[in-house]
PDB file of N, CA and C in Angstrom:
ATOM      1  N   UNK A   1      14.288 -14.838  17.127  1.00  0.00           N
ATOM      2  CA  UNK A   1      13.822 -13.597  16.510  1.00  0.00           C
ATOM      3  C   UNK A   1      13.493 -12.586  17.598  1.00  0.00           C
ATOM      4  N   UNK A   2      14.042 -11.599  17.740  1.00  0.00           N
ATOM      5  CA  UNK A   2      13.822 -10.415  18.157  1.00  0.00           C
ATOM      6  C   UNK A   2      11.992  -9.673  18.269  1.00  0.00           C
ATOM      7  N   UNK A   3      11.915  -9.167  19.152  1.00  0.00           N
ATOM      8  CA  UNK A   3      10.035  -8.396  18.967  1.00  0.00           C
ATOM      9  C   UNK A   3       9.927  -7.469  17.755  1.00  0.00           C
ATOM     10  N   UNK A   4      11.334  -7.030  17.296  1.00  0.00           N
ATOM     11  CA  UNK A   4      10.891  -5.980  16.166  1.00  0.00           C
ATOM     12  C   UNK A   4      11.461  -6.285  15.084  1.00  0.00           C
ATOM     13  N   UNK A   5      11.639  -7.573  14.787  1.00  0.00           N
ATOM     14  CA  UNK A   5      11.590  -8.291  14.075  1.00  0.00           C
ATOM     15  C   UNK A   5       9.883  -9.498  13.535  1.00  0.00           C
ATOM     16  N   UNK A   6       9.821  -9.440  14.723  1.00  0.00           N
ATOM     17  CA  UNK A   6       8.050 -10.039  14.524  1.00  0.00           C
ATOM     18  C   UNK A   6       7.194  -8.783  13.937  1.00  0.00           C
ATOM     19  N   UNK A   7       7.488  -7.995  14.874  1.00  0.00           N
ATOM     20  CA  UNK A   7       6.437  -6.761  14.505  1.00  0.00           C
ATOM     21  C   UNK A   7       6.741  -6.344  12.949  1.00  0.00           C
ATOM     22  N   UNK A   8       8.158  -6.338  12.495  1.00  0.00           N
ATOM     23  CA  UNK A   8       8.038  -5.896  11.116  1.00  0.00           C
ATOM     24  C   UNK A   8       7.318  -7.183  10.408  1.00  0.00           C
ATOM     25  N   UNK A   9       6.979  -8.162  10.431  1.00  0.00           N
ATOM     26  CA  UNK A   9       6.962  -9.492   9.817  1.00  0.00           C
ATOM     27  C   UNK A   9       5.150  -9.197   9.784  1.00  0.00           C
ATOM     28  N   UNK A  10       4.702  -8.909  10.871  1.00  0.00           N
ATOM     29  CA  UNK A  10       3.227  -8.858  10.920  1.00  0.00           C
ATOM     30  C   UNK A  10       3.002  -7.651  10.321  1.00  0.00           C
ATOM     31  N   UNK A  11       3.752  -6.586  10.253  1.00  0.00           N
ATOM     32  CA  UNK A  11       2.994  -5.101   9.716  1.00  0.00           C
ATOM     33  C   UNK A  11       3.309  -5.053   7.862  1.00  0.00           C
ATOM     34  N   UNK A  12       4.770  -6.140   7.824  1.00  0.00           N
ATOM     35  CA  UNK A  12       4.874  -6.277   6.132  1.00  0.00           C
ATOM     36  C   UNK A  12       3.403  -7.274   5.580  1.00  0.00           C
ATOM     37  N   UNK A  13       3.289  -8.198   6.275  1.00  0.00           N
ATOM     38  CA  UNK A  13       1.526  -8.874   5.968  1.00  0.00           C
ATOM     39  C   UNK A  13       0.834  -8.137   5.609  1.00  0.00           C
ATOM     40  N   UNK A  14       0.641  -7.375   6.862  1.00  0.00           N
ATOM     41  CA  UNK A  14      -0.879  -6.732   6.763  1.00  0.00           C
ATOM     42  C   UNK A  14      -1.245  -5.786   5.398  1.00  0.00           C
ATOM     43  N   UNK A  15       0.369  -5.114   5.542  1.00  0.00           N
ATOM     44  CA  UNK A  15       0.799  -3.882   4.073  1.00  0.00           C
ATOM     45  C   UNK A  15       0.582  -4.481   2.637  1.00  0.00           C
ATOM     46  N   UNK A  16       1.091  -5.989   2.581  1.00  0.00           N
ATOM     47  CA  UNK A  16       0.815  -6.353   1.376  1.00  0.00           C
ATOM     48  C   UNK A  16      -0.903  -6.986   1.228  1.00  0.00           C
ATOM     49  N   UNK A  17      -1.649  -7.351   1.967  1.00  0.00           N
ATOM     50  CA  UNK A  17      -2.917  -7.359   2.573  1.00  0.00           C
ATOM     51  C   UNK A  17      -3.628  -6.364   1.377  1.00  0.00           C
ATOM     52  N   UNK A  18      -3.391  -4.920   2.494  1.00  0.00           N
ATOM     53  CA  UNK A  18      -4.176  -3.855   2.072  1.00  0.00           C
ATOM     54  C   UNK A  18      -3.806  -2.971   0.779  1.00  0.00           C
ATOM     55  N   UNK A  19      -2.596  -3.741   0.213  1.00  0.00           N
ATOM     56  CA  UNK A  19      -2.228  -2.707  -1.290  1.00  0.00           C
ATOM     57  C   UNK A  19      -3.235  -4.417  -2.171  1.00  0.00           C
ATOM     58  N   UNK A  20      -2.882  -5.254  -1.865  1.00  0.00           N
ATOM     59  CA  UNK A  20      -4.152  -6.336  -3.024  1.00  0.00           C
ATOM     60  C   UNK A  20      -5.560  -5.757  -3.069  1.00  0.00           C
ATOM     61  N   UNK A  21      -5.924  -5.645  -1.750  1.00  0.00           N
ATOM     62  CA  UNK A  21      -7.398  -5.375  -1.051  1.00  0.00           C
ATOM     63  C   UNK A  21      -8.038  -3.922  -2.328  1.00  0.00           C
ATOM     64  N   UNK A  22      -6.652  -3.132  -2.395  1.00  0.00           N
ATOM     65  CA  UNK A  22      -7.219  -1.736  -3.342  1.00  0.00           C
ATOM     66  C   UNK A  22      -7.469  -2.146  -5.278  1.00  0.00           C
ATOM     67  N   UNK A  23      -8.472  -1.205  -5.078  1.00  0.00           N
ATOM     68  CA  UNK A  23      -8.887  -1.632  -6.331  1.00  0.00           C
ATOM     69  C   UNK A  23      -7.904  -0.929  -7.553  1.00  0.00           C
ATOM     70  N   UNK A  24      -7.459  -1.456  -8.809  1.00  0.00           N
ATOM     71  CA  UNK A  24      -6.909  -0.714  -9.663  1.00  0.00           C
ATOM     72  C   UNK A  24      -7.472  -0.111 -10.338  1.00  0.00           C
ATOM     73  N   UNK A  25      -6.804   1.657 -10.643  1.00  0.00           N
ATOM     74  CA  UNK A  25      -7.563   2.517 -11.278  1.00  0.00           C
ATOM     75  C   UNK A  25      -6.834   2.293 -12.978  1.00  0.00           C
ATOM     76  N   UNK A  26      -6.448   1.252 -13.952  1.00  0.00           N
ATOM     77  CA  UNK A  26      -6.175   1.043 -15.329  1.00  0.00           C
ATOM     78  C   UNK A  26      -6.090  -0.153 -15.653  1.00  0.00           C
ATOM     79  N   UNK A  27      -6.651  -0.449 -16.446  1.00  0.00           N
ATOM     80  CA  UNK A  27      -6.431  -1.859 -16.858  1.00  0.00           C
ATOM     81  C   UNK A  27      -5.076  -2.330 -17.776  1.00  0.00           C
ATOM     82  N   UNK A  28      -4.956  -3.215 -17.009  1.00  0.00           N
ATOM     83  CA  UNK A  28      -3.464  -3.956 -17.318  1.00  0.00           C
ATOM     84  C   UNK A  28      -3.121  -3.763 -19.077  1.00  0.00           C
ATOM     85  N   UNK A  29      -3.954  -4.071 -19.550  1.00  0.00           N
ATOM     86  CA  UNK A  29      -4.067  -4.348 -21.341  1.00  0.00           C
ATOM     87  C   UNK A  29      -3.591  -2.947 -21.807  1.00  0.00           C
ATOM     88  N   UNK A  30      -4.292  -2.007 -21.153  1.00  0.00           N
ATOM     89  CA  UNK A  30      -4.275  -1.009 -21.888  1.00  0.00           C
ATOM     90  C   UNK A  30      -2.559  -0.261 -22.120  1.00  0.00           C
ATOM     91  N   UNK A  31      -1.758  -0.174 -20.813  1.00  0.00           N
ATOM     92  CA  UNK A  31      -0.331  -0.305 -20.488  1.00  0.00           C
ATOM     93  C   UNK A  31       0.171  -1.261 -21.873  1.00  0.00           C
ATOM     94  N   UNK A  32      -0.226  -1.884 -21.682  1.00  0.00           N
ATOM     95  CA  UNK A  32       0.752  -2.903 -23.168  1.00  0.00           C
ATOM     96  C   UNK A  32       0.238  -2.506 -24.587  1.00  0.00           C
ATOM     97  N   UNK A  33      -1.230  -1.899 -24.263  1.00  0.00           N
ATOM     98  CA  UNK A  33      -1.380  -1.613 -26.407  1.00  0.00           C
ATOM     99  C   UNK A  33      -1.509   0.183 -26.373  1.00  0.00           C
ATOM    100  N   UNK A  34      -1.045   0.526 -25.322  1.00  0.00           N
ATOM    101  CA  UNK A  34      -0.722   1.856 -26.021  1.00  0.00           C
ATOM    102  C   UNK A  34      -1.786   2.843 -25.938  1.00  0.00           C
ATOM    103  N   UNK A  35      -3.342   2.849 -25.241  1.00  0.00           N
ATOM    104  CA  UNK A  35      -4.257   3.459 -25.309  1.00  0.00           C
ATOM    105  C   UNK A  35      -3.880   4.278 -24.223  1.00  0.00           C
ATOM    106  N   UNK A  36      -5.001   5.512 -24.251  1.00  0.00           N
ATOM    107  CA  UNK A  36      -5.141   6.537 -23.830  1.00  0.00           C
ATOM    108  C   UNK A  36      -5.374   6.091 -22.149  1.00  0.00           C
ATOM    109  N   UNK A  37      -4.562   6.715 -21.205  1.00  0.00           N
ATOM    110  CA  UNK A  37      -4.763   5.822 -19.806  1.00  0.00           C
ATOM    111  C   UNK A  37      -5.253   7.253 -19.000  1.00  0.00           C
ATOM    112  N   UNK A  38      -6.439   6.840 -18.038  1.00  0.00           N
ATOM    113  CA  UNK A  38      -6.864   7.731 -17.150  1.00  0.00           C
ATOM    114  C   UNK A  38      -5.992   7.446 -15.456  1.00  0.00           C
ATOM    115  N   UNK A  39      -4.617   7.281 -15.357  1.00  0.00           N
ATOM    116  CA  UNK A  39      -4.096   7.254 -14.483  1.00  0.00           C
ATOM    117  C   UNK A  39      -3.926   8.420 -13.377  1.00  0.00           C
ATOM    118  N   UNK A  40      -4.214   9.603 -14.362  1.00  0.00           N
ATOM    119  CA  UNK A  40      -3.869  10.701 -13.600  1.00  0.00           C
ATOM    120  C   UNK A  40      -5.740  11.560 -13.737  1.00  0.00           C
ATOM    121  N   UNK A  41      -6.520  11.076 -13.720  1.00  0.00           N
ATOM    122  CA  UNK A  41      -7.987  11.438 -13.751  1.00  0.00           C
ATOM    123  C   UNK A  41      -8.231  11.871 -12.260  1.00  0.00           C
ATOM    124  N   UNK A  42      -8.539  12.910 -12.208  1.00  0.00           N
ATOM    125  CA  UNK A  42      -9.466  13.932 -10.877  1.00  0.00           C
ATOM    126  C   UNK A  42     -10.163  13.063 -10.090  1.00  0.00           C
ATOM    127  N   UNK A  43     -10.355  12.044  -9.379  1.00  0.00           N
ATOM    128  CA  UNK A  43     -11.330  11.272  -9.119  1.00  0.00           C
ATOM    129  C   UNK A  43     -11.337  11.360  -7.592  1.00  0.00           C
ATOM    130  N   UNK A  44     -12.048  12.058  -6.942  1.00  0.00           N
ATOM    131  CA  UNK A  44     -11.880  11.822  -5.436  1.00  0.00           C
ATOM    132  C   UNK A  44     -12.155  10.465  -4.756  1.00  0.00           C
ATOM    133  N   UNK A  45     -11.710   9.567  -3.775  1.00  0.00           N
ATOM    134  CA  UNK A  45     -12.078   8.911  -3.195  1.00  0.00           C
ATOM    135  C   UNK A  45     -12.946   8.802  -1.986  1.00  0.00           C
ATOM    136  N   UNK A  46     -13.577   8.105  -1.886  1.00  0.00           N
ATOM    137  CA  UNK A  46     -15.110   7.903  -0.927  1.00  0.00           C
ATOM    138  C   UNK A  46     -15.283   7.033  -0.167  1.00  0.00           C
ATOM    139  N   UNK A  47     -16.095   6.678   0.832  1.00  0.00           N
ATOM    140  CA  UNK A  47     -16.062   5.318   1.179  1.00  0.00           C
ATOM    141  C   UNK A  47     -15.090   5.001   2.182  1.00  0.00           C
ATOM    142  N   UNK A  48     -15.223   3.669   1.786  1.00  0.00           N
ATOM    143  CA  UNK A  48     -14.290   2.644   2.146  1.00  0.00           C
ATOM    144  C   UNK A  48     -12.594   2.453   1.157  1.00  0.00           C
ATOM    145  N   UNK A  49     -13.420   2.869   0.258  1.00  0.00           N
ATOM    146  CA  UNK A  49     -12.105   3.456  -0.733  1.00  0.00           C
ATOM    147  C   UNK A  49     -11.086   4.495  -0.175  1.00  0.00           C
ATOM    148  N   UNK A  50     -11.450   5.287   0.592  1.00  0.00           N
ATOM    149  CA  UNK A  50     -10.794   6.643   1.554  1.00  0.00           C
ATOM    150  C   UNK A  50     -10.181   6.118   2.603  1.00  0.00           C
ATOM    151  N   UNK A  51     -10.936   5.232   3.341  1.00  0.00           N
ATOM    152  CA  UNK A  51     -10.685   4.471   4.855  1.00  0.00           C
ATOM    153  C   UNK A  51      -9.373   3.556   4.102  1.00  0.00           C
ATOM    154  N   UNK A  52      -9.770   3.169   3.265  1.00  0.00           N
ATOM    155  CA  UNK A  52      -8.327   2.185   2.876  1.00  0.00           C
ATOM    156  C   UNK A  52      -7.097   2.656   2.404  1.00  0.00           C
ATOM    157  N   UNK A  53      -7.137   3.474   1.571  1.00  0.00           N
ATOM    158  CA  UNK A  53      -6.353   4.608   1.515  1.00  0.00           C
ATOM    159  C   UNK A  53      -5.637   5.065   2.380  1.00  0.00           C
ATOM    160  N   UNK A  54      -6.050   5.304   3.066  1.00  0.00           N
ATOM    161  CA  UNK A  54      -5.750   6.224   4.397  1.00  0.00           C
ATOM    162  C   UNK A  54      -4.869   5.107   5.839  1.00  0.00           C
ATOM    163  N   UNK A  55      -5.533   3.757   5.709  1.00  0.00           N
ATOM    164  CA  UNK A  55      -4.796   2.913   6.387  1.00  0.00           C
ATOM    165  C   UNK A  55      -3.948   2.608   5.802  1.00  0.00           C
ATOM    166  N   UNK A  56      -3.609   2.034   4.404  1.00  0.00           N
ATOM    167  CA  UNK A  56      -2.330   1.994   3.576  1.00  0.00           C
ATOM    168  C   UNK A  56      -1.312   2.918   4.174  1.00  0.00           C
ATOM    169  N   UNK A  57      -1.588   4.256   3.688  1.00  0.00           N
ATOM    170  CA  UNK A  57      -0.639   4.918   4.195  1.00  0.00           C
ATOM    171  C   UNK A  57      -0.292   5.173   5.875  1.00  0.00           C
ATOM    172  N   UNK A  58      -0.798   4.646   6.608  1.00  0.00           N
ATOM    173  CA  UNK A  58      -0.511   4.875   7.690  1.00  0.00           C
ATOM    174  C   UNK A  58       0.364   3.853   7.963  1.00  0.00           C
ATOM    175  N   UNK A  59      -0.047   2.664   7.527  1.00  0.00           N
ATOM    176  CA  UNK A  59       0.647   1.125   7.465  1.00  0.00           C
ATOM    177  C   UNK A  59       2.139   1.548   6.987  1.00  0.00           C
ATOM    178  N   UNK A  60       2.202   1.529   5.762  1.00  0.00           N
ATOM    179  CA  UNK A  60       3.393   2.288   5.460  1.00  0.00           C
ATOM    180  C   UNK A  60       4.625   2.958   6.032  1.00  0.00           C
ATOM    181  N   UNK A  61       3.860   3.977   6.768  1.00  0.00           N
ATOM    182  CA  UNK A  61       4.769   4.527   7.572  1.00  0.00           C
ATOM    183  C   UNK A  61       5.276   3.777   8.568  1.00  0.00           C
ATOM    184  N   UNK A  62       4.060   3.269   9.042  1.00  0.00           N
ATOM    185  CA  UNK A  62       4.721   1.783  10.729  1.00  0.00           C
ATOM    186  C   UNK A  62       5.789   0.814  10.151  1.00  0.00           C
ATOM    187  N   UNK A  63       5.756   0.764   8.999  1.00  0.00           N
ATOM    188  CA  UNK A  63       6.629  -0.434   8.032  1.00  0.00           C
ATOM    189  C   UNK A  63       7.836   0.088   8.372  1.00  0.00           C
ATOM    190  N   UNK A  64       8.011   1.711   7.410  1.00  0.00           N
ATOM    191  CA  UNK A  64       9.457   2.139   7.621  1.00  0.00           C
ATOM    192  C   UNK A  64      10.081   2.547   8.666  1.00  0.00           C
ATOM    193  N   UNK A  65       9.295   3.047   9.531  1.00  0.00           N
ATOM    194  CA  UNK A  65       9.987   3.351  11.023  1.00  0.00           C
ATOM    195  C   UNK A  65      10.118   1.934  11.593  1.00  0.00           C
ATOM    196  N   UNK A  66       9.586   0.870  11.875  1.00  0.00           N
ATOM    197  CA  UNK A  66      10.429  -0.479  12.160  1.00  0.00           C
ATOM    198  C   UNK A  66      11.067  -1.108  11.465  1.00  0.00           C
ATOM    199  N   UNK A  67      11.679  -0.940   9.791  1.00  0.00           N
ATOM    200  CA  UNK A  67      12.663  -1.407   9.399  1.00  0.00           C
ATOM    201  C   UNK A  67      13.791  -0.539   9.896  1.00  0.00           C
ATOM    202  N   UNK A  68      13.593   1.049   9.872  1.00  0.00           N
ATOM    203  CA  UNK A  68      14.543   1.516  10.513  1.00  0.00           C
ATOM    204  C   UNK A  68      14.928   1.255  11.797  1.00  0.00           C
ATOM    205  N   UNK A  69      14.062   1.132  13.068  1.00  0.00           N
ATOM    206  CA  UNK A  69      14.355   0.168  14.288  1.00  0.00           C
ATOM    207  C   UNK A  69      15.313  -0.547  14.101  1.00  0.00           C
ATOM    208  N   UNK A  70      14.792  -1.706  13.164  1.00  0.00           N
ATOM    209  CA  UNK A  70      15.149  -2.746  13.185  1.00  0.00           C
ATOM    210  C   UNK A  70      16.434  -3.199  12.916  1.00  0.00           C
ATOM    211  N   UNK A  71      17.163  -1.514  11.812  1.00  0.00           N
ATOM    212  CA  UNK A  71      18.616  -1.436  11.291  1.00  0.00           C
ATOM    213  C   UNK A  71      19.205  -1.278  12.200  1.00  0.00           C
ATOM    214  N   UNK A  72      18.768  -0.273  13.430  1.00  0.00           N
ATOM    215  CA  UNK A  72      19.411   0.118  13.930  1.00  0.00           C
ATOM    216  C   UNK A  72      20.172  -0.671  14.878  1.00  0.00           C
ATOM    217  N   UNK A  73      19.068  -1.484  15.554  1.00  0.00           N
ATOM    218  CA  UNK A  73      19.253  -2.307  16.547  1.00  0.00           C
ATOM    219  C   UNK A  73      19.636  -3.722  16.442  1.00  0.00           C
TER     220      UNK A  73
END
């Protein structure tokens, strides 16, 4: 295995890690019986809720720029 091949292997971990780690904003049930869903509700994030957020997406990005690496090379 190649280094950017490890590195994608450890940064896909960590990514699926920190999307479990986030909390869900709808409950599963409600998707299947049809109720009124606050998916799209104003809600700013705070916290540690923000910090995680915010590493997700940064994670993310490190993901796709070393799968692209990784096509390339």
């Amino acid at each position: 295995m190649r280094i950017e091949d490890i590195l994608l292997l450890i940064v896909a971990l960590f990514l699926i890690t920190l999307v479990v780690m986030q909390s869900s904003k709808d409950n599963a049930a409600n998707a299947f019986s049809g109720e009124k869903s606050e998916l799209f509700n104003n809600q700013k994030k705070r916290g540690f809720e923000l910090i995680l957020n915010r590493v997700t997406a940064g994670t993310s990005v490190v993901f796709i720029l070393l799968s692209v690496l990784a096509m390339i090379s």
